[in-house]
PDB file of N, CA and C in Angstrom:
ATOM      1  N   UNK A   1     121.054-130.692 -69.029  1.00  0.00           N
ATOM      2  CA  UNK A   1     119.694-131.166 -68.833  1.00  0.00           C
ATOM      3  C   UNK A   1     118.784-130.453 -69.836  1.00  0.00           C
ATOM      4  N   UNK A   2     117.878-131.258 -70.490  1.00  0.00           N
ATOM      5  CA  UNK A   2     117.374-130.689 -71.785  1.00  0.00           C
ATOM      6  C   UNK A   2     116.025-129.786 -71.043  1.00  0.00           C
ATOM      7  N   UNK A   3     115.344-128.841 -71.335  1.00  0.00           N
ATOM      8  CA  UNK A   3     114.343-128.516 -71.061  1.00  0.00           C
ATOM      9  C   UNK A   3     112.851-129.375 -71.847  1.00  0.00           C
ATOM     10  N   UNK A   4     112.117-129.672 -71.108  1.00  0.00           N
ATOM     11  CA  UNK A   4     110.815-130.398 -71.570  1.00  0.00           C
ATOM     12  C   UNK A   4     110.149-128.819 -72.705  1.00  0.00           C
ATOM     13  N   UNK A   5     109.661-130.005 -73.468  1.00  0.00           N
ATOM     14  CA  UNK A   5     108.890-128.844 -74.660  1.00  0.00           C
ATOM     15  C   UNK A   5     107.646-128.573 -74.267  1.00  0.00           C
ATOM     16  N   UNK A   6     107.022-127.522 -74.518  1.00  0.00           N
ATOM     17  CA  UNK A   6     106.173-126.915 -74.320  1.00  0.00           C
ATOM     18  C   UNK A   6     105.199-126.744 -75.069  1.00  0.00           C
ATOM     19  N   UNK A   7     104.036-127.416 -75.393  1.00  0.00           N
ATOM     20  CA  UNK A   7     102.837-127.192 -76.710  1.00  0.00           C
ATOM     21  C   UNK A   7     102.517-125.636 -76.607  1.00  0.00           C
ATOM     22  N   UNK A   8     102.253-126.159 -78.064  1.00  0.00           N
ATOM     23  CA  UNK A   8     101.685-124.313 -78.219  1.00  0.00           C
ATOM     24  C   UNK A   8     100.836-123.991 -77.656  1.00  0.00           C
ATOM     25  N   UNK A   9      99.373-124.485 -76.741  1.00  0.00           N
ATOM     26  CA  UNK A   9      98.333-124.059 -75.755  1.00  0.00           C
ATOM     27  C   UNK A   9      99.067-124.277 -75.176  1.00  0.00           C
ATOM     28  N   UNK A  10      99.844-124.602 -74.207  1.00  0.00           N
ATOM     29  CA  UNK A  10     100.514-124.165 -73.281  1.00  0.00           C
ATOM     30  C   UNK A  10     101.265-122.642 -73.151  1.00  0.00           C
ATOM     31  N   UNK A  11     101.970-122.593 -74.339  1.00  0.00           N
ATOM     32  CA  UNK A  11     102.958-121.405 -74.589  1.00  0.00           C
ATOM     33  C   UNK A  11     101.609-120.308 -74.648  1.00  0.00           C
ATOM     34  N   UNK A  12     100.743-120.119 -75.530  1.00  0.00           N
ATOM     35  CA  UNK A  12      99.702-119.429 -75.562  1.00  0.00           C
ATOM     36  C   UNK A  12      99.068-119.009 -73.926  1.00  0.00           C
ATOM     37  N   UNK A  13      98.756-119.951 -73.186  1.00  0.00           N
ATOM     38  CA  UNK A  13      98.215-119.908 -72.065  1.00  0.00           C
ATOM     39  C   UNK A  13      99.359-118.975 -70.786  1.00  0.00           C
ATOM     40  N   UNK A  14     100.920-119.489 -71.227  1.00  0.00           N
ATOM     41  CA  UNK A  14     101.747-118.579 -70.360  1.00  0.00           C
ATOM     42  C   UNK A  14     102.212-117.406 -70.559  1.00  0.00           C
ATOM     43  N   UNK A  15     102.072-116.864 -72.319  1.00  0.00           N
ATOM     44  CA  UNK A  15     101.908-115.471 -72.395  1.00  0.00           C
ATOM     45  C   UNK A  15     100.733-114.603 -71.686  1.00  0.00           C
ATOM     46  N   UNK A  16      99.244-115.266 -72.064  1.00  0.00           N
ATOM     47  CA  UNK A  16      97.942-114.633 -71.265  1.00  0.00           C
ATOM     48  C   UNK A  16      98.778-114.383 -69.975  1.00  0.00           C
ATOM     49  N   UNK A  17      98.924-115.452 -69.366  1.00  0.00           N
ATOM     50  CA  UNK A  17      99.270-114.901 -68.213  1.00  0.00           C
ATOM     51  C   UNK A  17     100.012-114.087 -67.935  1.00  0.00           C
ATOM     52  N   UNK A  18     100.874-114.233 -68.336  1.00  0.00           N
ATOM     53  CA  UNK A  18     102.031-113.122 -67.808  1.00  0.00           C
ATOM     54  C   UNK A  18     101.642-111.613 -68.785  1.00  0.00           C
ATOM     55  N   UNK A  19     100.788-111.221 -69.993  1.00  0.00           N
ATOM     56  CA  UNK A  19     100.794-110.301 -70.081  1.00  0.00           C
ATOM     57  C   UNK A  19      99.465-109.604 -68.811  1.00  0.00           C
ATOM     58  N   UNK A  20      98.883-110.553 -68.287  1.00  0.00           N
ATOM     59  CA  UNK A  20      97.499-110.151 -67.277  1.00  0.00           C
ATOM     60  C   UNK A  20      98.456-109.534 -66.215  1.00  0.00           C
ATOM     61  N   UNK A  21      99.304-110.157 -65.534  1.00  0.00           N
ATOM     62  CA  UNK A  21      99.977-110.169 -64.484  1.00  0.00           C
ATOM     63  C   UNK A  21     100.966-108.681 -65.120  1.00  0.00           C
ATOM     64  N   UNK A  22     101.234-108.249 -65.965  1.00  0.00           N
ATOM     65  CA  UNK A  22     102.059-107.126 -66.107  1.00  0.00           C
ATOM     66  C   UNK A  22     100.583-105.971 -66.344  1.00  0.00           C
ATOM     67  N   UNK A  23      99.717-106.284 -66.762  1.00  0.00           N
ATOM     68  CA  UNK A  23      98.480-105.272 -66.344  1.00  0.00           C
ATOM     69  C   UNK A  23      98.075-105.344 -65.188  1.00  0.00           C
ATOM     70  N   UNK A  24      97.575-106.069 -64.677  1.00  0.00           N
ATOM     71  CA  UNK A  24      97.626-105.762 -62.753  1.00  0.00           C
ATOM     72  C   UNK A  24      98.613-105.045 -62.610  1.00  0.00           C
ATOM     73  N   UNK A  25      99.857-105.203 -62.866  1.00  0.00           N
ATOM     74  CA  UNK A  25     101.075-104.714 -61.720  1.00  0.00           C
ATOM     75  C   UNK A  25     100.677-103.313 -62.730  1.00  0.00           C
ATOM     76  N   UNK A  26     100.624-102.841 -63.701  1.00  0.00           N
ATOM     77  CA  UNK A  26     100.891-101.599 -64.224  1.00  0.00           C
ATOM     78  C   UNK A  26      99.014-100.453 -63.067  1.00  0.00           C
ATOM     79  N   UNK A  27      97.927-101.580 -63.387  1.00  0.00           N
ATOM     80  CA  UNK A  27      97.013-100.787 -62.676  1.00  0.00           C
ATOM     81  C   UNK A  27      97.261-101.093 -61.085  1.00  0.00           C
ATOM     82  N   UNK A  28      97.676-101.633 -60.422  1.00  0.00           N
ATOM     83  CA  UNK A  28      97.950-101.228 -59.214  1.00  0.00           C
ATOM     84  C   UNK A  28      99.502-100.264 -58.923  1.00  0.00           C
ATOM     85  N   UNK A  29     100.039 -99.856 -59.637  1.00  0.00           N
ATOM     86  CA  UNK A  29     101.057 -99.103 -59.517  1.00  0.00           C
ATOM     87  C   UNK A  29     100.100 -97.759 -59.834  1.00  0.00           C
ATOM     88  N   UNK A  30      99.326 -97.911 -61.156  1.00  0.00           N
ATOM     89  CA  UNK A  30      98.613 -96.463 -61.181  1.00  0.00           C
ATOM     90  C   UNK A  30      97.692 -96.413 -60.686  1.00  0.00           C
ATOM     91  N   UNK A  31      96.889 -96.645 -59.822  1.00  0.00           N
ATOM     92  CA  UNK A  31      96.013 -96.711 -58.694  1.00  0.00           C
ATOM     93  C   UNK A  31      96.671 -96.232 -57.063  1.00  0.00           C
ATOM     94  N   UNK A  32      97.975 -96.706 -56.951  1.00  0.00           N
ATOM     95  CA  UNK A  32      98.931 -96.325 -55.870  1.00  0.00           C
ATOM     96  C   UNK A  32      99.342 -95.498 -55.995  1.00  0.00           C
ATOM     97  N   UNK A  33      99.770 -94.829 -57.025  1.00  0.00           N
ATOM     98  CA  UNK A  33     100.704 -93.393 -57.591  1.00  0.00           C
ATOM     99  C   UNK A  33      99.424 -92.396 -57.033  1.00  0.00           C
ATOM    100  N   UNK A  34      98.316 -92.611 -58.081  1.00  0.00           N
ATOM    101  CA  UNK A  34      96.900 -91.693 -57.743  1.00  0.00           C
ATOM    102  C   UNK A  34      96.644 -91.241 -56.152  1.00  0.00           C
ATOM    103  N   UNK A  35      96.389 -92.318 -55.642  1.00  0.00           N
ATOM    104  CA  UNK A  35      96.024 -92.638 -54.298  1.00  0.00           C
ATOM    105  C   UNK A  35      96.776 -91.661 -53.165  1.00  0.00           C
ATOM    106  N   UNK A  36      98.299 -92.276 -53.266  1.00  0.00           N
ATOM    107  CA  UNK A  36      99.759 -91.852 -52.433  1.00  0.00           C
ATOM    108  C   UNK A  36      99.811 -90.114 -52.977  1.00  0.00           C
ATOM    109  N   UNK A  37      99.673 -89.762 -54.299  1.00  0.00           N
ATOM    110  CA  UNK A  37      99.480 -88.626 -54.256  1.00  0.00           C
ATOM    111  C   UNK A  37      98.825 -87.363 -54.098  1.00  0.00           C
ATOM    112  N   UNK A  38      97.593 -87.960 -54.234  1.00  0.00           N
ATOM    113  CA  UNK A  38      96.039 -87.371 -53.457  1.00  0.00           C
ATOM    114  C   UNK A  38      96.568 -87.144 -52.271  1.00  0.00           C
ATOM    115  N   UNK A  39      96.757 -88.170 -51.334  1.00  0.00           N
ATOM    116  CA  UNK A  39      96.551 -87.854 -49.965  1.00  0.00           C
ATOM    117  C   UNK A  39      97.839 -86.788 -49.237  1.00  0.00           C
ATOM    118  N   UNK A  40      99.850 -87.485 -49.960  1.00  0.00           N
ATOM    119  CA  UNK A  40     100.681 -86.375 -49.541  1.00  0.00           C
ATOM    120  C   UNK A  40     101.016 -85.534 -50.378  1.00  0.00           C
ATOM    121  N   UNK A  41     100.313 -84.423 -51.153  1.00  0.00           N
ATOM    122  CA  UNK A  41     100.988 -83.418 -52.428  1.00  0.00           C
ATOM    123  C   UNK A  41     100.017 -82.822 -52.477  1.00  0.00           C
ATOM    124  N   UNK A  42     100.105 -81.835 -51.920  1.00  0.00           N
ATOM    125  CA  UNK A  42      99.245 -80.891 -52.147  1.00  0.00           C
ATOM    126  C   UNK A  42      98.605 -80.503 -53.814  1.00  0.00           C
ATOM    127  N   UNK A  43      97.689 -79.826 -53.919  1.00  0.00           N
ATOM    128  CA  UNK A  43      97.410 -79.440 -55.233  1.00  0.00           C
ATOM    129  C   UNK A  43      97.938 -78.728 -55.417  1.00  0.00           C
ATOM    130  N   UNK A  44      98.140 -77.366 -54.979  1.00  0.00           N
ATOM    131  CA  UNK A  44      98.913 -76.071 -55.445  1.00  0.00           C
ATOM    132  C   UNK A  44     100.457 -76.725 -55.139  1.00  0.00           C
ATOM    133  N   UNK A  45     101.524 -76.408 -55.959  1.00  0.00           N
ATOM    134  CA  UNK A  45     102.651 -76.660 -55.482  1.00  0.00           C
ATOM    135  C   UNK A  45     103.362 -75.356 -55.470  1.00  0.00           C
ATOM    136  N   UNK A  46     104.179 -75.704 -54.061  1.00  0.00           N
ATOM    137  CA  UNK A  46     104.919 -74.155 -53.768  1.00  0.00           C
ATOM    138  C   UNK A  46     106.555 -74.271 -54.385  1.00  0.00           C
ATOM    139  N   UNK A  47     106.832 -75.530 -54.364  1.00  0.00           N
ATOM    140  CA  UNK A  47     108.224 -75.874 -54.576  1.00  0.00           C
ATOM    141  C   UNK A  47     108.295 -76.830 -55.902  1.00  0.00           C
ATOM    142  N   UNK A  48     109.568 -76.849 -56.561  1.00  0.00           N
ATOM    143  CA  UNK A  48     109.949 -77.688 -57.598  1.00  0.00           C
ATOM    144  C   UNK A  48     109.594 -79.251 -57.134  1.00  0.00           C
ATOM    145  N   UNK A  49     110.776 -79.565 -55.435  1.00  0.00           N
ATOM    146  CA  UNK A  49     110.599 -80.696 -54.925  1.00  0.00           C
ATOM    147  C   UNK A  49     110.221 -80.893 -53.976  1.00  0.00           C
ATOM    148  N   UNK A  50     109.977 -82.048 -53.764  1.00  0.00           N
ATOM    149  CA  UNK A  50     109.334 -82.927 -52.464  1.00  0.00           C
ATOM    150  C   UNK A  50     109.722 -82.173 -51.437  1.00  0.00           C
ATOM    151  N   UNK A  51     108.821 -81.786 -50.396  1.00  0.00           N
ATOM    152  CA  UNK A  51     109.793 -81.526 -48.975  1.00  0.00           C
ATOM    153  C   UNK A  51     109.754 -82.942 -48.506  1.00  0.00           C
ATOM    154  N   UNK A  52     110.298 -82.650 -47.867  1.00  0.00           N
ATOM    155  CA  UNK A  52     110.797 -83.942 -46.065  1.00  0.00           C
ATOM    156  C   UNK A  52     109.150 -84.484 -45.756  1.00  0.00           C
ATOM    157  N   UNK A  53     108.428 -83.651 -45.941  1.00  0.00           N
ATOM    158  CA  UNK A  53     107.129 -84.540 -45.104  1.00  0.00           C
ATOM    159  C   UNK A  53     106.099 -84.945 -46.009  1.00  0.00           C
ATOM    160  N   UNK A  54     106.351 -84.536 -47.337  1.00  0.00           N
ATOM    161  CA  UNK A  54     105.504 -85.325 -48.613  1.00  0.00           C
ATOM    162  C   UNK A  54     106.328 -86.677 -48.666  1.00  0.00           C
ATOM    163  N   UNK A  55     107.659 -86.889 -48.466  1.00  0.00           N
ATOM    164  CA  UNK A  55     108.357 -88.339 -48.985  1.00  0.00           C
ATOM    165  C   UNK A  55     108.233 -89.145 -48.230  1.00  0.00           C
ATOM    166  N   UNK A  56     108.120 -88.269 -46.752  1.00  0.00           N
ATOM    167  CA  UNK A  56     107.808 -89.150 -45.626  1.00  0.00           C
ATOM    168  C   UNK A  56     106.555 -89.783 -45.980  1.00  0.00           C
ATOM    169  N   UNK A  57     105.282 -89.205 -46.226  1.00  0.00           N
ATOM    170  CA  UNK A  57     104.203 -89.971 -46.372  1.00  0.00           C
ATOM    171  C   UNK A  57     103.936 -90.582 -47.703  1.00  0.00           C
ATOM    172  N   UNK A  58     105.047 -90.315 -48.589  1.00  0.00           N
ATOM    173  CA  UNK A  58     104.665 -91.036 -50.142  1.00  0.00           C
ATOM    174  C   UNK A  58     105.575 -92.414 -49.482  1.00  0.00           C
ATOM    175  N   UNK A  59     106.295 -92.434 -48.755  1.00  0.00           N
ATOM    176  CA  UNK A  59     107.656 -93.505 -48.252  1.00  0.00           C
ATOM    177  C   UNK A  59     106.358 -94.257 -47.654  1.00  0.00           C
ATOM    178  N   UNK A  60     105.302 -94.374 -46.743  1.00  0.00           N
ATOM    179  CA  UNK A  60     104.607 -94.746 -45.851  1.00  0.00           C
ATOM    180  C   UNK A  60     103.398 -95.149 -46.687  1.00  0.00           C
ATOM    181  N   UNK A  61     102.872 -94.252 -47.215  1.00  0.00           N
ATOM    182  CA  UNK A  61     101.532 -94.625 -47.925  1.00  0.00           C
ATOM    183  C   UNK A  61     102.237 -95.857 -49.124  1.00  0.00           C
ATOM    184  N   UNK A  62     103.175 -95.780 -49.885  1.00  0.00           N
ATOM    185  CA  UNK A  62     103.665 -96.682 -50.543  1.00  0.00           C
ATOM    186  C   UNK A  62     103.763 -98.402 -49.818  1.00  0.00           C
ATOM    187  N   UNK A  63     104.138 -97.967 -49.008  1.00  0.00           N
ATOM    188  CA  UNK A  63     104.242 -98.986 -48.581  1.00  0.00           C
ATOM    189  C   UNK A  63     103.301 -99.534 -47.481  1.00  0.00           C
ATOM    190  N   UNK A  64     102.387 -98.660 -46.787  1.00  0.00           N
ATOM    191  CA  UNK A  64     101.007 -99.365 -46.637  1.00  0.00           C
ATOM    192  C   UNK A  64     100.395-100.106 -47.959  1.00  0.00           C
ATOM    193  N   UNK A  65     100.006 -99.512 -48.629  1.00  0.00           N
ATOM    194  CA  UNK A  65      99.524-100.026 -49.977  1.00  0.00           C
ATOM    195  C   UNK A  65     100.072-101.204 -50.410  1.00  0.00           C
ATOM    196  N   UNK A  66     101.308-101.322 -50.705  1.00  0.00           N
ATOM    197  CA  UNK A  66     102.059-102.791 -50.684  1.00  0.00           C
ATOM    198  C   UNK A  66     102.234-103.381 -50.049  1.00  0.00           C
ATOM    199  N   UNK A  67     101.733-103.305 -48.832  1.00  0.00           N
ATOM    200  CA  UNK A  67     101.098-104.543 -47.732  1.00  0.00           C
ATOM    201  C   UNK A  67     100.144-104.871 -47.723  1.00  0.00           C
ATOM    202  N   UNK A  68      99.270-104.091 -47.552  1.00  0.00           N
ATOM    203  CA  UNK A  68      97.630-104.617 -47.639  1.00  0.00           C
ATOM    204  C   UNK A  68      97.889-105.065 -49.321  1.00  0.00           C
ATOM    205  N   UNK A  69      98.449-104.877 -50.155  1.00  0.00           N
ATOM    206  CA  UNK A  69      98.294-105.903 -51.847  1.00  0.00           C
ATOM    207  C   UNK A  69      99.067-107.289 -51.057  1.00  0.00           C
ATOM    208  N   UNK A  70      99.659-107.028 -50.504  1.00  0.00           N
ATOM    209  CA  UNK A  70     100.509-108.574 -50.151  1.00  0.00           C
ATOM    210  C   UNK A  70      99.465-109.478 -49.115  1.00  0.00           C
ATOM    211  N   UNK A  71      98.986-108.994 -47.971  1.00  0.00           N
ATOM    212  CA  UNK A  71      98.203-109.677 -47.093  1.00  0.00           C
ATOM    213  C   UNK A  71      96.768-109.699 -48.185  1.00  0.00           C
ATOM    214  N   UNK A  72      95.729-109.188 -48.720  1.00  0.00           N
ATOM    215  CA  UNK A  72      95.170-109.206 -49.825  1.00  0.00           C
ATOM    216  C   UNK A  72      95.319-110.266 -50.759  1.00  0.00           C
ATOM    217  N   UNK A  73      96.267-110.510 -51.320  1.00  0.00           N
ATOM    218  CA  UNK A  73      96.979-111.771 -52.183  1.00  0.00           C
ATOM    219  C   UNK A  73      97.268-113.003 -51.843  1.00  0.00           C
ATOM    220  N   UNK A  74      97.561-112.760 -50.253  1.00  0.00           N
ATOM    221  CA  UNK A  74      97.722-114.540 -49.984  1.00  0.00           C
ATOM    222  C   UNK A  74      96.433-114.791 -49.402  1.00  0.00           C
ATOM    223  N   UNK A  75      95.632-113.790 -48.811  1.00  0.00           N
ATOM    224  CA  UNK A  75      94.260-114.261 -48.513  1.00  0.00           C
ATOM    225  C   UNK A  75      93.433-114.949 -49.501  1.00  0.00           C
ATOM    226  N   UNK A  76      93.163-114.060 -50.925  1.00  0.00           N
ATOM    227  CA  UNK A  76      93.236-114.852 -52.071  1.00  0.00           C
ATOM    228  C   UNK A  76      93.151-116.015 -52.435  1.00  0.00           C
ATOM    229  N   UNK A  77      94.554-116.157 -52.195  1.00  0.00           N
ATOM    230  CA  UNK A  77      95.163-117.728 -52.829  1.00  0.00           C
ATOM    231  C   UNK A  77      94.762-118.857 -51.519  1.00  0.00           C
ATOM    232  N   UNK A  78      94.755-117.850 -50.133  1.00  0.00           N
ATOM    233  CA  UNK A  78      94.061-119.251 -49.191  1.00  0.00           C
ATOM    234  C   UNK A  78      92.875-119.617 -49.186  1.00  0.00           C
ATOM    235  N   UNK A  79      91.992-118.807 -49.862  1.00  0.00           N
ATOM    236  CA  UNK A  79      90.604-119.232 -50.541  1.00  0.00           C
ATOM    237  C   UNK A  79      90.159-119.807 -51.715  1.00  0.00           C
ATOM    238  N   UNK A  80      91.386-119.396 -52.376  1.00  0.00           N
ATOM    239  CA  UNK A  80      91.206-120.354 -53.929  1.00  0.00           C
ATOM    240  C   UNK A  80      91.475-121.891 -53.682  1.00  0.00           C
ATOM    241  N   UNK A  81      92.872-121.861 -52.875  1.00  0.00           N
ATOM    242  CA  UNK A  81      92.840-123.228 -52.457  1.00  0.00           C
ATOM    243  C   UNK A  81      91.897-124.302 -51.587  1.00  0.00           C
ATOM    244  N   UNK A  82      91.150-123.374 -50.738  1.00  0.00           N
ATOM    245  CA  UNK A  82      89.889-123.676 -50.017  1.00  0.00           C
ATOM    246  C   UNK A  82      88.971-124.284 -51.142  1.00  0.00           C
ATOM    247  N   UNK A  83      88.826-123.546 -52.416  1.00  0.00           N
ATOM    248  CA  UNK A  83      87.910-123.706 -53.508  1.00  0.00           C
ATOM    249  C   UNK A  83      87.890-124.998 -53.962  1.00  0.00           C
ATOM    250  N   UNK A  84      89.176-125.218 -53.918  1.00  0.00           N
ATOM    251  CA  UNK A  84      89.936-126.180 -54.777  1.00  0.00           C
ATOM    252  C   UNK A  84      89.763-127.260 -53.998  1.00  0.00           C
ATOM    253  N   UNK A  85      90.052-127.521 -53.347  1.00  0.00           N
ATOM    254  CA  UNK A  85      89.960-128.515 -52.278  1.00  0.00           C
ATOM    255  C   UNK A  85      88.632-129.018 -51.754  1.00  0.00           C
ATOM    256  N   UNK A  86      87.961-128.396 -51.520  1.00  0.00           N
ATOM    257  CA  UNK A  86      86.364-128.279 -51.660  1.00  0.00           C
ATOM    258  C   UNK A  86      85.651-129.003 -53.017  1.00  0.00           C
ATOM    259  N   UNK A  87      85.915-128.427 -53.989  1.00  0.00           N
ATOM    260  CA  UNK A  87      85.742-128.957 -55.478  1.00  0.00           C
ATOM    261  C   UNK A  87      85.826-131.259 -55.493  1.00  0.00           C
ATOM    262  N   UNK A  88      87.190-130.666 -55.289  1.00  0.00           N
ATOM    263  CA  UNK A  88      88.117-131.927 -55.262  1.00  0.00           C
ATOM    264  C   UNK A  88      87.021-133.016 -54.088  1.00  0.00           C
ATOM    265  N   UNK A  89      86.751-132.959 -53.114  1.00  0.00           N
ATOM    266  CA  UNK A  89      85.890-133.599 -52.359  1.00  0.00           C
ATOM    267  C   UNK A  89      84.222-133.642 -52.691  1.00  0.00           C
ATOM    268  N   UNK A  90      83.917-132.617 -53.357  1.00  0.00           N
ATOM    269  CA  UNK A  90      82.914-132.953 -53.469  1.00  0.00           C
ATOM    270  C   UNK A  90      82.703-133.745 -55.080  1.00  0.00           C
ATOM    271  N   UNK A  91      83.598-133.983 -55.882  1.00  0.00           N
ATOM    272  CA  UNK A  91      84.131-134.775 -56.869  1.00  0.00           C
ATOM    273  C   UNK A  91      83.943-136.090 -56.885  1.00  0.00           C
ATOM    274  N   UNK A  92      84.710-136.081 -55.712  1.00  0.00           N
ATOM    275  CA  UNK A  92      85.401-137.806 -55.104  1.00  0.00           C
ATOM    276  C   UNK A  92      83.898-138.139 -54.435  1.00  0.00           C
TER     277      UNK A  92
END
């Protein structure tokens, strides 16, 4: 099955994107790193590594954070589509 070709504003338009989408993911990873480590790591460090109750809360805060980005994101998109749809009717 042949793949359909792709114009160059198109191709142009799906790099933007995807290099936007690899800057989000790079500033919400360093926004989460910041964040997750503020709150479990102390400033002074006594040890080389992690104890048991910094990983516990880097394990937890990580992944709070990547929930609220996930519930955050489809809320988003259920308002863009609201937008959209809205648009679309008041069009017609």
């Amino acid at each position: 099955m042949a793949m359909p070709q792709i114009s160059s504003a198109d191709q142009a338009k799906l790099q933007l994107m995807q290099e936007m989408e690899i800057e989000m993911m790079s500033d919400l990873y360093k926004r989460m790193t910041n964040a997750c480590h503020k709150k479990c790591i102390p400033p002074r460090y006594s040890e080389s590594e992690l104890g048991k109750g910094e990983m516990v809360c880097i394990d937890r805060c990580v992944a709070k954070y990547m929930d609220i980005h996930e519930k955050i994101g489809k809320k988003l998109t259920a308002m863009s589509m609201q937008d959209e749809e809205l648009m679309k009717k008041m069009s017609s």
